[in-house]
C-alpha atoms as a PDB file:
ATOM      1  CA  UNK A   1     114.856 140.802  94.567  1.00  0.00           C
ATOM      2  CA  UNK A   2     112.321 139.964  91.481  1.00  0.00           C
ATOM      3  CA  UNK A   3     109.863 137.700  91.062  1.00  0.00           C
ATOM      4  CA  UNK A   4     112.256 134.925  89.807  1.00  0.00           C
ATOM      5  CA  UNK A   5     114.601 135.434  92.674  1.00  0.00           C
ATOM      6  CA  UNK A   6     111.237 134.955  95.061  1.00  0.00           C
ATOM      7  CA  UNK A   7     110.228 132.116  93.174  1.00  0.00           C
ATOM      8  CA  UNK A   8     113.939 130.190  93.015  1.00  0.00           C
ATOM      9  CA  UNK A   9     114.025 130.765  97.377  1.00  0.00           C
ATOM     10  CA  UNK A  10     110.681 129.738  98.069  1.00  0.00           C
ATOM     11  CA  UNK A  11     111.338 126.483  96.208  1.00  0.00           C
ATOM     12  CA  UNK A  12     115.150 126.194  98.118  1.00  0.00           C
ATOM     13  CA  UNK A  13     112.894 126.162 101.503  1.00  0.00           C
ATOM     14  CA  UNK A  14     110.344 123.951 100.379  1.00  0.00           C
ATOM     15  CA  UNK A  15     113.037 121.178  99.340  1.00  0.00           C
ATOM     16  CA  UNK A  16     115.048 121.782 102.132  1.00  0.00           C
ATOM     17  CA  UNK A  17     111.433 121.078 104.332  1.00  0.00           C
ATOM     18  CA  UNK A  18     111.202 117.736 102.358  1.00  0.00           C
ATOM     19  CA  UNK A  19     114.849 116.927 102.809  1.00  0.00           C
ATOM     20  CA  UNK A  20     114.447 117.853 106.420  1.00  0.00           C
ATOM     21  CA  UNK A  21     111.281 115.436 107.023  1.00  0.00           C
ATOM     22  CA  UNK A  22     112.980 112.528 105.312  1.00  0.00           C
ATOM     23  CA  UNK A  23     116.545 112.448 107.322  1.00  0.00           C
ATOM     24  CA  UNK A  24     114.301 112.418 110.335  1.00  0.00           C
ATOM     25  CA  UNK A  25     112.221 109.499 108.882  1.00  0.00           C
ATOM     26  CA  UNK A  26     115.153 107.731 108.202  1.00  0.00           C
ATOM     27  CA  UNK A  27     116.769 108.057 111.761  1.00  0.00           C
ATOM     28  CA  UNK A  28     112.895 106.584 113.208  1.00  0.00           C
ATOM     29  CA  UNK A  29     112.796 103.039 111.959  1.00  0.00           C
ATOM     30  CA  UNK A  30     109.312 101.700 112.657  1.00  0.00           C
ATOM     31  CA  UNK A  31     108.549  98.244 112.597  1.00  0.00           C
ATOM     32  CA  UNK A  32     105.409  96.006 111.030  1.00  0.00           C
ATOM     33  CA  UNK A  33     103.675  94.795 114.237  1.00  0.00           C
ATOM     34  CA  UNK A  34     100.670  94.066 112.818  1.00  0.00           C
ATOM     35  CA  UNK A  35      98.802  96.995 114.935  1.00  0.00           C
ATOM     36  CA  UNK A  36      98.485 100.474 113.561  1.00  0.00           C
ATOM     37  CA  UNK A  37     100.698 102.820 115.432  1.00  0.00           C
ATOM     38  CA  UNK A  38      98.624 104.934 115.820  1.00  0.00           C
ATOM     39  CA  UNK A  39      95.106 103.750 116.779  1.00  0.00           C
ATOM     40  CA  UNK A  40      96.067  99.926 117.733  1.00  0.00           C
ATOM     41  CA  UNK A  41      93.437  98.482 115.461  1.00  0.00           C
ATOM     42  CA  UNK A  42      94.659  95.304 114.140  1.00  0.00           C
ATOM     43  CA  UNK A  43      96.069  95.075 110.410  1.00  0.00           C
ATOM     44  CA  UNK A  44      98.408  93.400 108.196  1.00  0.00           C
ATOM     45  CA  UNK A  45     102.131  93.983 106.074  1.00  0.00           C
ATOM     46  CA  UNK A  46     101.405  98.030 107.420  1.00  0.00           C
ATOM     47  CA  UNK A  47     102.533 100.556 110.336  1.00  0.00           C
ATOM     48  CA  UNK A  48      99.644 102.379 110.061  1.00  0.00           C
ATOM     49  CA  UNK A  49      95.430 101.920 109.030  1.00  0.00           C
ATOM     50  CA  UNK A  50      95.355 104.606 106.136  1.00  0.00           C
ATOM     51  CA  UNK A  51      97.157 108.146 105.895  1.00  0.00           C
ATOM     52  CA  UNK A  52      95.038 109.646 108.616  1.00  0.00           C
ATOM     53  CA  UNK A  53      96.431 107.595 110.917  1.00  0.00           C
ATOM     54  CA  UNK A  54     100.235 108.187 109.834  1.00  0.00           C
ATOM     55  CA  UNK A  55      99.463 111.738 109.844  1.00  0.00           C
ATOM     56  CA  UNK A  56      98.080 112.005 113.218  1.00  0.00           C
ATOM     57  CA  UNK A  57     101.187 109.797 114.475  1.00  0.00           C
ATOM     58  CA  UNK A  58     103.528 112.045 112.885  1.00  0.00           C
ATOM     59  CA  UNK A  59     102.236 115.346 113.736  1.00  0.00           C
ATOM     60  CA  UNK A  60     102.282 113.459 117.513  1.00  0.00           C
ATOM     61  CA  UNK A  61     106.174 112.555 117.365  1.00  0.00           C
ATOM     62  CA  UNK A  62     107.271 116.040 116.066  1.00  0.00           C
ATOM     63  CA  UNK A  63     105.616 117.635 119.193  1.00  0.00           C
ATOM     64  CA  UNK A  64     107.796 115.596 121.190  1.00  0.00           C
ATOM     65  CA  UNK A  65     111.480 117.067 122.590  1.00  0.00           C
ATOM     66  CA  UNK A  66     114.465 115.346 121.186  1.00  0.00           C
END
């Protein structure tokens, strides 16, 4: 296998990753309730305060068994 080979498969898992994290968005509708979903602080027109929150959320609900 050469370097383009390498190069061509580490990009086919890295899509498939993305692909992967976006079906399983897509199946989790959240809902505006105008609390963050992750810390409960009180906001507007979002799900979550800023991308700290989101990413502590998400990194939560992919621990969890389906």
């Amino acid at each position: 296998m050469d370097e383009a080979d390498k190069g061509n498969e580490t990009a086919e898992l890295t899509l498939q990753s993305y692909i992967n994290k976006i079906r399983k968005r897509a199946n989790t509708t959240l809902l505006v309730t105008g609390f963050c979903y992750n810390c409960e602080e009180e906001i507007r027109n979002r799900l979550f305060c800023d991308a700290e929150c989101r990413d502590d959320y998400e990194k939560r609900e992919n621990r969890k068994p389906r």
